[in-house]
C-alpha atoms as a PDB file:
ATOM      1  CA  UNK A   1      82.471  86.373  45.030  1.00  0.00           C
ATOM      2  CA  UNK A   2      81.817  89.390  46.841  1.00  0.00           C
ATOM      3  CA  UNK A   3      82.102  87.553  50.221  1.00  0.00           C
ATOM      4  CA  UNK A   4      84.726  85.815  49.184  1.00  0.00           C
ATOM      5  CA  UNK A   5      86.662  89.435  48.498  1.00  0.00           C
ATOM      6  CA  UNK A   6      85.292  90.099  51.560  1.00  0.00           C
ATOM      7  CA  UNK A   7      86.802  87.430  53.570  1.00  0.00           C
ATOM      8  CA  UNK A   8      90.527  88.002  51.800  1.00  0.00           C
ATOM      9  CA  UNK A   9      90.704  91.731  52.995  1.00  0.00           C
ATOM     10  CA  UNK A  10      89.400  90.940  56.789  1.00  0.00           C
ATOM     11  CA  UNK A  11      91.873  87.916  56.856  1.00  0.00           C
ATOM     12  CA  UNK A  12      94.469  90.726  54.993  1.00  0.00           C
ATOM     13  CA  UNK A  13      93.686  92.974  57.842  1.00  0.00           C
ATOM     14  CA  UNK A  14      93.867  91.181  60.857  1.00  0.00           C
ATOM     15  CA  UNK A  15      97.226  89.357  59.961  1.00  0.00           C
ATOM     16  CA  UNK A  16      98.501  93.028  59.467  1.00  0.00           C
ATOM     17  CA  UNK A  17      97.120  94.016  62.928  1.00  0.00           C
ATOM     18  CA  UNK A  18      99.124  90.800  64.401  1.00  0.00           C
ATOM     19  CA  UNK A  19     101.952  91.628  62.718  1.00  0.00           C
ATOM     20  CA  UNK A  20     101.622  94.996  64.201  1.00  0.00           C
ATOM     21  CA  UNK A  21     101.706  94.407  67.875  1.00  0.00           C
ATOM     22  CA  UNK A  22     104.448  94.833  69.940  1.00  0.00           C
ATOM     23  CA  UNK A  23     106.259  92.708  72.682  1.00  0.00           C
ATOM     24  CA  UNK A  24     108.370  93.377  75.381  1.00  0.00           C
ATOM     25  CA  UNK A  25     110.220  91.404  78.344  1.00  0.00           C
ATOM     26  CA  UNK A  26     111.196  92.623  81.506  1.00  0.00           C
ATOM     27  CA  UNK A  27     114.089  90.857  84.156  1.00  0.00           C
ATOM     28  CA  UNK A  28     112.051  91.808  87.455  1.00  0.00           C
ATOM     29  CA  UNK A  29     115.059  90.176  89.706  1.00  0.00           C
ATOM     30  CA  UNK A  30     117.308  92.480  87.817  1.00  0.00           C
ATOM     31  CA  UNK A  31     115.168  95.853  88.551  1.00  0.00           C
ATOM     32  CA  UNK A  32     114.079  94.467  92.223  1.00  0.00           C
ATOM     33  CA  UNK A  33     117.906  93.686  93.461  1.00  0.00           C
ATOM     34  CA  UNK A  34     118.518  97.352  91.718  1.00  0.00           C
ATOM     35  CA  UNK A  35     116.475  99.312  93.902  1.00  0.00           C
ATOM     36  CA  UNK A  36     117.620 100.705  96.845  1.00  0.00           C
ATOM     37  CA  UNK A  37     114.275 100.517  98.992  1.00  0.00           C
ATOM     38  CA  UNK A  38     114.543  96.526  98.436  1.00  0.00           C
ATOM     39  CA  UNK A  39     117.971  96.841 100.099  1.00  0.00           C
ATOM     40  CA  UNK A  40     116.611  98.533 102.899  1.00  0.00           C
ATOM     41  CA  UNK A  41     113.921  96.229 103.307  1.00  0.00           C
ATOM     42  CA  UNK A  42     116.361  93.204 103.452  1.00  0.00           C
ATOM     43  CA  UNK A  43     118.501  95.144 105.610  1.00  0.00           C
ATOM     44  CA  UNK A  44     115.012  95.379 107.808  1.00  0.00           C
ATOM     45  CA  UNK A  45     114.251  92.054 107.537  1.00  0.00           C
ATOM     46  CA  UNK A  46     118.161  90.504 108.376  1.00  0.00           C
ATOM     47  CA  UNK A  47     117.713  92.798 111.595  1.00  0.00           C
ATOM     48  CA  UNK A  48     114.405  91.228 112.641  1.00  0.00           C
ATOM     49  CA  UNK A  49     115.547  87.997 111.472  1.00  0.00           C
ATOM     50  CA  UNK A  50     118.911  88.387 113.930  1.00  0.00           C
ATOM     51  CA  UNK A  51     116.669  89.397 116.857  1.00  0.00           C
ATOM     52  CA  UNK A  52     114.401  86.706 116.178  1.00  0.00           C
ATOM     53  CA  UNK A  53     118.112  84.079 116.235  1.00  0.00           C
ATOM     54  CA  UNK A  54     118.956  85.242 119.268  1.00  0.00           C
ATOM     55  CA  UNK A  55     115.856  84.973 121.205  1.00  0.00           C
ATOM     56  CA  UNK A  56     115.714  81.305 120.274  1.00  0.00           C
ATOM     57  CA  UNK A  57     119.177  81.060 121.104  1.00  0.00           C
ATOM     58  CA  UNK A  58     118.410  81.879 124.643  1.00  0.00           C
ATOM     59  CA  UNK A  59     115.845  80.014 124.963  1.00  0.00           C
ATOM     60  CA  UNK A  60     117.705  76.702 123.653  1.00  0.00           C
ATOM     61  CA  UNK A  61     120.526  77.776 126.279  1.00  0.00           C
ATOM     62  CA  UNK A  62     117.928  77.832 128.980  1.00  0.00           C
ATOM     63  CA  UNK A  63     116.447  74.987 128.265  1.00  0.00           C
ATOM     64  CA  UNK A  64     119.956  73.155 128.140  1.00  0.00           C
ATOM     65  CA  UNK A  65     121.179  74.637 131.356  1.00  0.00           C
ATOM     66  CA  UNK A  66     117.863  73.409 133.065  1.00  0.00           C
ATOM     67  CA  UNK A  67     118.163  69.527 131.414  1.00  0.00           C
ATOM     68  CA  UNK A  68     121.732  69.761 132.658  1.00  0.00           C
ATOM     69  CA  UNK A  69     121.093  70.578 136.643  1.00  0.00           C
ATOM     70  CA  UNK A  70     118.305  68.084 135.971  1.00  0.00           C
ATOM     71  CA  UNK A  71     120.426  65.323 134.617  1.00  0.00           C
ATOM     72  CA  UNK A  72     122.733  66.160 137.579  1.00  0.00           C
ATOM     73  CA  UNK A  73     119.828  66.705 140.354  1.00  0.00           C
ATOM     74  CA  UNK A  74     117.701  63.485 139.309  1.00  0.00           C
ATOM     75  CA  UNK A  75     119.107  61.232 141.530  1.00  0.00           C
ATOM     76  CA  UNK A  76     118.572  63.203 144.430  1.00  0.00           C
ATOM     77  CA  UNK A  77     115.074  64.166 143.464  1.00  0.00           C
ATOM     78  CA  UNK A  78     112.027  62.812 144.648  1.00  0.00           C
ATOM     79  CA  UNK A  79     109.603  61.440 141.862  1.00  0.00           C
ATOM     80  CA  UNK A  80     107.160  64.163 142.081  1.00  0.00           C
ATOM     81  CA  UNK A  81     110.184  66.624 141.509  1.00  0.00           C
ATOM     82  CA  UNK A  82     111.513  64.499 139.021  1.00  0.00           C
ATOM     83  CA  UNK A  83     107.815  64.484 137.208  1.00  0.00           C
ATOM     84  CA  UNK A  84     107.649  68.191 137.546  1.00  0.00           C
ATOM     85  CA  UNK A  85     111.121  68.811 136.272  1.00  0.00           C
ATOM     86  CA  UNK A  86     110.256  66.846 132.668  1.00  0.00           C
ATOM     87  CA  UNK A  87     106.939  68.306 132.377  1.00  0.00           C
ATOM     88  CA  UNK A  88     108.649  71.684 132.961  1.00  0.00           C
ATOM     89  CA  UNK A  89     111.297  71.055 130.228  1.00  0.00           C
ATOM     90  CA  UNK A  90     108.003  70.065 127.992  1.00  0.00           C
ATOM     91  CA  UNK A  91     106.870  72.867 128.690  1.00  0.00           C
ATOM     92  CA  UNK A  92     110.084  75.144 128.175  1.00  0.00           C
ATOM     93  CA  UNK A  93     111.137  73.103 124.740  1.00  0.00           C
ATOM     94  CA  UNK A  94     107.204  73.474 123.544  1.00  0.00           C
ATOM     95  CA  UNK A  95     107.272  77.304 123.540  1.00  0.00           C
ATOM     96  CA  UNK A  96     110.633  77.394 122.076  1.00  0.00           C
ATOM     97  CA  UNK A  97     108.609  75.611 119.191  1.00  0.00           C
ATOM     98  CA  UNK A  98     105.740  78.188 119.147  1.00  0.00           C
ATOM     99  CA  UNK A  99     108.039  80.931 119.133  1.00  0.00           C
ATOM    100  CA  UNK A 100     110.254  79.516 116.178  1.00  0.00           C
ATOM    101  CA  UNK A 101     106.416  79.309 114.324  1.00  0.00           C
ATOM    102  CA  UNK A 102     105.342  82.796 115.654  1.00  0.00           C
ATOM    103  CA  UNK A 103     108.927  84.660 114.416  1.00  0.00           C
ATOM    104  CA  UNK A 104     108.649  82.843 110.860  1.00  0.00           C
ATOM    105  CA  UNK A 105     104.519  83.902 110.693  1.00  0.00           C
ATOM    106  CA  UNK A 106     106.012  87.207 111.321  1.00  0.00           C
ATOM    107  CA  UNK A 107     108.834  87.201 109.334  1.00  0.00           C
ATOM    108  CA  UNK A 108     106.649  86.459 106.493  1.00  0.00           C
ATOM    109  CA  UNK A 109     104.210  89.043 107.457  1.00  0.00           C
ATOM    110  CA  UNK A 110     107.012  91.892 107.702  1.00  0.00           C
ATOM    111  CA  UNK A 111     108.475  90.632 104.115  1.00  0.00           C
ATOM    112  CA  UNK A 112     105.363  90.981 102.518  1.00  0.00           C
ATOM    113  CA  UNK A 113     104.315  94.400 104.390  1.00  0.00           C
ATOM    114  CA  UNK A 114     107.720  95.975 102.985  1.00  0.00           C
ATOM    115  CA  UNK A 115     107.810  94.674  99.345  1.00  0.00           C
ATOM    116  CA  UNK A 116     104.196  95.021  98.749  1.00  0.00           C
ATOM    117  CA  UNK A 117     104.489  98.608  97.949  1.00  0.00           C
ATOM    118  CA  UNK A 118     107.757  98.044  96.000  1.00  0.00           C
ATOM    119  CA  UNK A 119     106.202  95.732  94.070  1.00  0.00           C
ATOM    120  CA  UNK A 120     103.485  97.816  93.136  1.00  0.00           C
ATOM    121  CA  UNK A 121     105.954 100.363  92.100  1.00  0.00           C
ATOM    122  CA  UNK A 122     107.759  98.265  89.834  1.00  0.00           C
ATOM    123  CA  UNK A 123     104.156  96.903  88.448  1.00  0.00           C
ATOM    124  CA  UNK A 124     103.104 100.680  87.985  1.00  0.00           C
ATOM    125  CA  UNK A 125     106.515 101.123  85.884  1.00  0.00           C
ATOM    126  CA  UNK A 126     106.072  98.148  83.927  1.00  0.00           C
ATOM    127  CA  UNK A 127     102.596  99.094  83.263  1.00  0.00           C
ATOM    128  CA  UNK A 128     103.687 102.719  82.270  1.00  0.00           C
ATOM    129  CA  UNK A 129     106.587 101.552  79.777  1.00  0.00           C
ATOM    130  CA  UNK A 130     103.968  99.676  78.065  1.00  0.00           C
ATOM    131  CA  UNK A 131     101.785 102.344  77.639  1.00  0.00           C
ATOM    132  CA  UNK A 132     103.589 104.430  76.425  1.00  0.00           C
ATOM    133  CA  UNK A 133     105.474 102.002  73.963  1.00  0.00           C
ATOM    134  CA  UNK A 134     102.471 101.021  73.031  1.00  0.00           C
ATOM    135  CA  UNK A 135     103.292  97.214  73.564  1.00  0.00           C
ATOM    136  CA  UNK A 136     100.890  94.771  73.512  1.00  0.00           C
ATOM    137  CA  UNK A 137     102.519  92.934  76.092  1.00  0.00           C
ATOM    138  CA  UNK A 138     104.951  92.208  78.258  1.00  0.00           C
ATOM    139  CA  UNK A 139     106.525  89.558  79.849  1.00  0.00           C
ATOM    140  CA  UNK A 140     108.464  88.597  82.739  1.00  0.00           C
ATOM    141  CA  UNK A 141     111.981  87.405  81.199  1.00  0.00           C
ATOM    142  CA  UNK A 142     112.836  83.487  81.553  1.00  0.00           C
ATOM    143  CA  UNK A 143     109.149  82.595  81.438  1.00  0.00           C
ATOM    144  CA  UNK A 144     109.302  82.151  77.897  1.00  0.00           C
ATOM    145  CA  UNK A 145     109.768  78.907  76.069  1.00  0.00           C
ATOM    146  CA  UNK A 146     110.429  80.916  73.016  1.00  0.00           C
ATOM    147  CA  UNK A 147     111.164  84.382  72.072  1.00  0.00           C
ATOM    148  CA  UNK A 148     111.571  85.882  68.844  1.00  0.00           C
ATOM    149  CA  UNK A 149     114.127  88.389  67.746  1.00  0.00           C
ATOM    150  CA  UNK A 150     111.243  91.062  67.508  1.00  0.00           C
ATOM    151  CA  UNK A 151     110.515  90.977  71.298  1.00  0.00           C
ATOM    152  CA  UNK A 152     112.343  94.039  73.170  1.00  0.00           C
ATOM    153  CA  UNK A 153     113.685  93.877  76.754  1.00  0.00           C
ATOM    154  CA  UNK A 154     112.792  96.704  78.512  1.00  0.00           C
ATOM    155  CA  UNK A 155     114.583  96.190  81.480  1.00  0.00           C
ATOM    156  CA  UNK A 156     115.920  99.594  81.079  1.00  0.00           C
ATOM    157  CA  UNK A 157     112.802 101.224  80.323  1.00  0.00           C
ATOM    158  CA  UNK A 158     111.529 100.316  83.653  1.00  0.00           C
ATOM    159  CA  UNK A 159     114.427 101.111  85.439  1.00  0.00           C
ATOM    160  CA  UNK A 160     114.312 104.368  84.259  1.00  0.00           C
ATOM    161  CA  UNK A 161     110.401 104.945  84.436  1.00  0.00           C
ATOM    162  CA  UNK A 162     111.263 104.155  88.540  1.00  0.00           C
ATOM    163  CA  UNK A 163     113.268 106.824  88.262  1.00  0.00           C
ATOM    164  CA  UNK A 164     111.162 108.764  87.722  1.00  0.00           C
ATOM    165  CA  UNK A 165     108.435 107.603  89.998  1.00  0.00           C
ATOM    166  CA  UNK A 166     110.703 108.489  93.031  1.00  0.00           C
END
Protein backbone atom coordinates (compact mmCIF):
# COMPACT_ATOMS: atom_id res chain seq x y z
CA UNK A 1 0.00 0.00 0.00
CA UNK A 2 2.69 2.18 0.92
CA UNK A 3 4.41 1.67 -2.50
CA UNK A 4 1.52 1.86 -4.11
CA UNK A 5 1.02 5.65 -2.46
CA UNK A 6 4.30 5.87 -3.40
CA UNK A 7 4.01 5.26 -7.00
CA UNK A 8 0.67 7.72 -7.30
CA UNK A 9 2.64 10.84 -5.96
CA UNK A 10 5.95 10.17 -8.27
CA UNK A 11 3.55 9.53 -11.28
CA UNK A 12 1.53 12.91 -9.66
CA UNK A 13 4.81 14.64 -9.81
CA UNK A 14 6.34 14.02 -12.91
CA UNK A 15 3.09 14.65 -15.01
CA UNK A 16 3.14 18.09 -13.14
CA UNK A 17 6.82 18.62 -14.14
CA UNK A 18 5.67 17.82 -17.96
CA UNK A 19 3.01 19.91 -17.73
CA UNK A 20 5.38 22.49 -16.55
CA UNK A 21 7.83 22.84 -19.32
CA UNK A 22 7.84 25.33 -21.73
CA UNK A 23 8.09 25.46 -25.63
CA UNK A 24 9.02 27.85 -28.00
CA UNK A 25 9.46 28.16 -31.98
CA UNK A 26 11.58 30.32 -33.78
CA UNK A 27 11.23 31.40 -37.93
CA UNK A 28 15.18 31.45 -38.53
CA UNK A 29 14.50 32.62 -42.40
CA UNK A 30 12.51 35.39 -40.89
CA UNK A 31 15.41 36.67 -38.35
CA UNK A 32 18.32 35.67 -41.03
CA UNK A 33 16.68 37.79 -44.14
CA UNK A 34 16.22 40.56 -41.13
CA UNK A 35 19.67 41.13 -40.42
CA UNK A 36 21.59 43.48 -42.05
CA UNK A 37 25.11 41.63 -41.96
CA UNK A 38 23.26 38.73 -44.08
CA UNK A 39 22.53 41.49 -46.62
CA UNK A 40 25.94 42.43 -46.78
CA UNK A 41 27.11 39.08 -47.12
CA UNK A 42 24.79 38.43 -50.17
CA UNK A 43 25.71 41.67 -51.45
CA UNK A 44 29.49 40.05 -51.07
CA UNK A 45 28.68 37.04 -52.49
CA UNK A 46 26.45 38.57 -55.82
CA UNK A 47 29.82 40.62 -56.34
CA UNK A 48 32.06 37.54 -56.36
CA UNK A 49 29.49 35.65 -58.06
CA UNK A 50 29.40 38.59 -61.04
CA UNK A 51 33.22 38.48 -61.27
CA UNK A 52 33.21 34.90 -61.33
CA UNK A 53 30.19 35.34 -64.69
CA UNK A 54 32.28 37.35 -66.38
CA UNK A 55 35.47 35.55 -66.31
CA UNK A 56 33.70 32.55 -67.80
CA UNK A 57 32.15 34.76 -70.15
CA UNK A 58 35.47 35.58 -71.59
CA UNK A 59 36.64 32.62 -71.67
CA UNK A 60 33.51 31.09 -73.67
CA UNK A 61 34.09 34.22 -76.09
CA UNK A 62 37.64 33.13 -76.57
CA UNK A 63 37.09 29.94 -77.07
CA UNK A 64 34.31 30.80 -79.75
CA UNK A 65 36.42 33.33 -81.56
CA UNK A 66 39.26 30.63 -81.80
CA UNK A 67 36.62 27.62 -83.16
CA UNK A 68 35.47 30.33 -85.54
CA UNK A 69 39.04 31.32 -87.34
CA UNK A 70 39.42 27.55 -87.04
CA UNK A 71 36.27 26.59 -88.81
CA UNK A 72 37.33 29.28 -91.34
CA UNK A 73 41.28 28.38 -91.43
CA UNK A 74 40.75 24.42 -91.63
CA UNK A 75 40.82 24.09 -95.08
CA UNK A 76 43.90 25.79 -95.54
CA UNK A 77 45.59 24.06 -92.67
CA UNK A 78 47.85 21.34 -92.78
CA UNK A 79 46.82 18.22 -90.61
CA UNK A 80 49.31 18.71 -87.98
CA UNK A 81 47.87 22.36 -87.60
CA UNK A 82 44.57 21.14 -87.88
CA UNK A 83 45.45 18.40 -84.94
CA UNK A 84 46.99 21.10 -82.89
CA UNK A 85 44.17 23.54 -83.36
CA UNK A 86 41.41 20.81 -81.76
CA UNK A 87 43.65 19.70 -79.12
CA UNK A 88 44.14 23.42 -78.33
CA UNK A 89 40.35 24.11 -78.20
CA UNK A 90 40.37 20.82 -75.75
CA UNK A 91 42.46 22.30 -74.01
CA UNK A 92 40.88 25.95 -73.87
CA UNK A 93 37.08 24.43 -73.35
CA UNK A 94 38.67 21.94 -70.47
CA UNK A 95 39.86 24.82 -68.23
CA UNK A 96 36.80 26.76 -68.84
CA UNK A 97 35.32 23.56 -67.05
CA UNK A 98 37.84 23.62 -64.13
CA UNK A 99 37.33 27.13 -63.60
CA UNK A 100 33.38 26.91 -63.58
CA UNK A 101 34.25 23.93 -60.66
CA UNK A 102 36.99 26.08 -58.95
CA UNK A 103 34.54 29.52 -58.76
CA UNK A 104 31.51 27.29 -57.39
CA UNK A 105 34.20 25.39 -54.68
CA UNK A 106 34.83 28.92 -53.85
CA UNK A 107 31.68 30.33 -53.92
CA UNK A 108 30.66 27.81 -51.46
CA UNK A 109 33.66 28.35 -49.40
CA UNK A 110 33.08 32.31 -49.22
CA UNK A 111 29.17 31.60 -48.33
CA UNK A 112 29.97 29.55 -45.60
CA UNK A 113 33.07 31.78 -44.29
CA UNK A 114 30.50 34.85 -44.08
CA UNK A 115 27.36 33.22 -42.53
CA UNK A 116 29.20 31.04 -40.21
CA UNK A 117 29.59 33.72 -37.71
CA UNK A 118 26.02 35.02 -38.35
CA UNK A 119 24.79 31.92 -37.71
CA UNK A 120 26.40 31.54 -34.57
CA UNK A 121 24.98 34.80 -33.58
CA UNK A 122 21.57 33.95 -34.21
CA UNK A 123 22.27 30.36 -32.39
CA UNK A 124 23.77 32.39 -29.35
CA UNK A 125 20.33 34.49 -29.36
CA UNK A 126 18.20 31.61 -29.63
CA UNK A 127 20.10 29.95 -26.98
CA UNK A 128 19.88 33.13 -24.72
CA UNK A 129 15.94 33.63 -25.18
CA UNK A 130 15.65 30.22 -23.92
CA UNK A 131 17.50 30.71 -21.02
CA UNK A 132 16.20 33.17 -19.86
CA UNK A 133 12.49 32.10 -20.60
CA UNK A 134 13.28 29.26 -19.14
CA UNK A 135 11.96 27.07 -22.12
CA UNK A 136 12.58 23.71 -22.38
CA UNK A 137 12.90 23.91 -25.92
CA UNK A 138 12.81 25.36 -28.92
CA UNK A 139 12.18 24.72 -32.27
CA UNK A 140 12.83 25.83 -35.65
CA UNK A 141 9.21 26.90 -37.04
CA UNK A 142 7.70 24.62 -39.99
CA UNK A 143 9.54 21.57 -38.67
CA UNK A 144 6.71 20.63 -36.71
CA UNK A 145 4.04 18.16 -37.66
CA UNK A 146 2.05 19.47 -34.81
CA UNK A 147 2.03 22.32 -32.50
CA UNK A 148 -0.10 23.05 -29.71
CA UNK A 149 -1.63 26.33 -28.75
CA UNK A 150 0.78 26.41 -25.63
CA UNK A 151 3.97 26.63 -27.80
CA UNK A 152 5.23 30.45 -28.08
CA UNK A 153 7.01 31.90 -31.15
CA UNK A 154 9.74 33.77 -30.19
CA UNK A 155 10.68 35.13 -33.28
CA UNK A 156 10.68 38.43 -31.66
CA UNK A 157 12.52 37.49 -28.71
CA UNK A 158 15.43 36.66 -30.80
CA UNK A 159 15.26 39.46 -32.88
CA UNK A 160 15.51 41.57 -30.13
CA UNK A 161 18.17 39.52 -28.03
CA UNK A 162 20.41 40.31 -31.58
CA UNK A 163 19.86 43.52 -30.78
CA UNK A 164 21.35 43.49 -28.28
CA UNK A 165 24.28 41.34 -29.13
CA UNK A 166 25.43 44.05 -31.67
Amino acid sequence: MKKTIIALVATFAMALGANAQKFGHVDVQSIMQSLPEVTKANGELQAQAQQYDNDLKQMQEEIQKKGEEYEKNKATMSATAQQQAETDLQAMYQKLQEAYQQNQQEMQKKQNELMEPIQKKVITAIENVGKAGGYTYIAQSGMFLYMGADVKDVTADVKAELNKLK
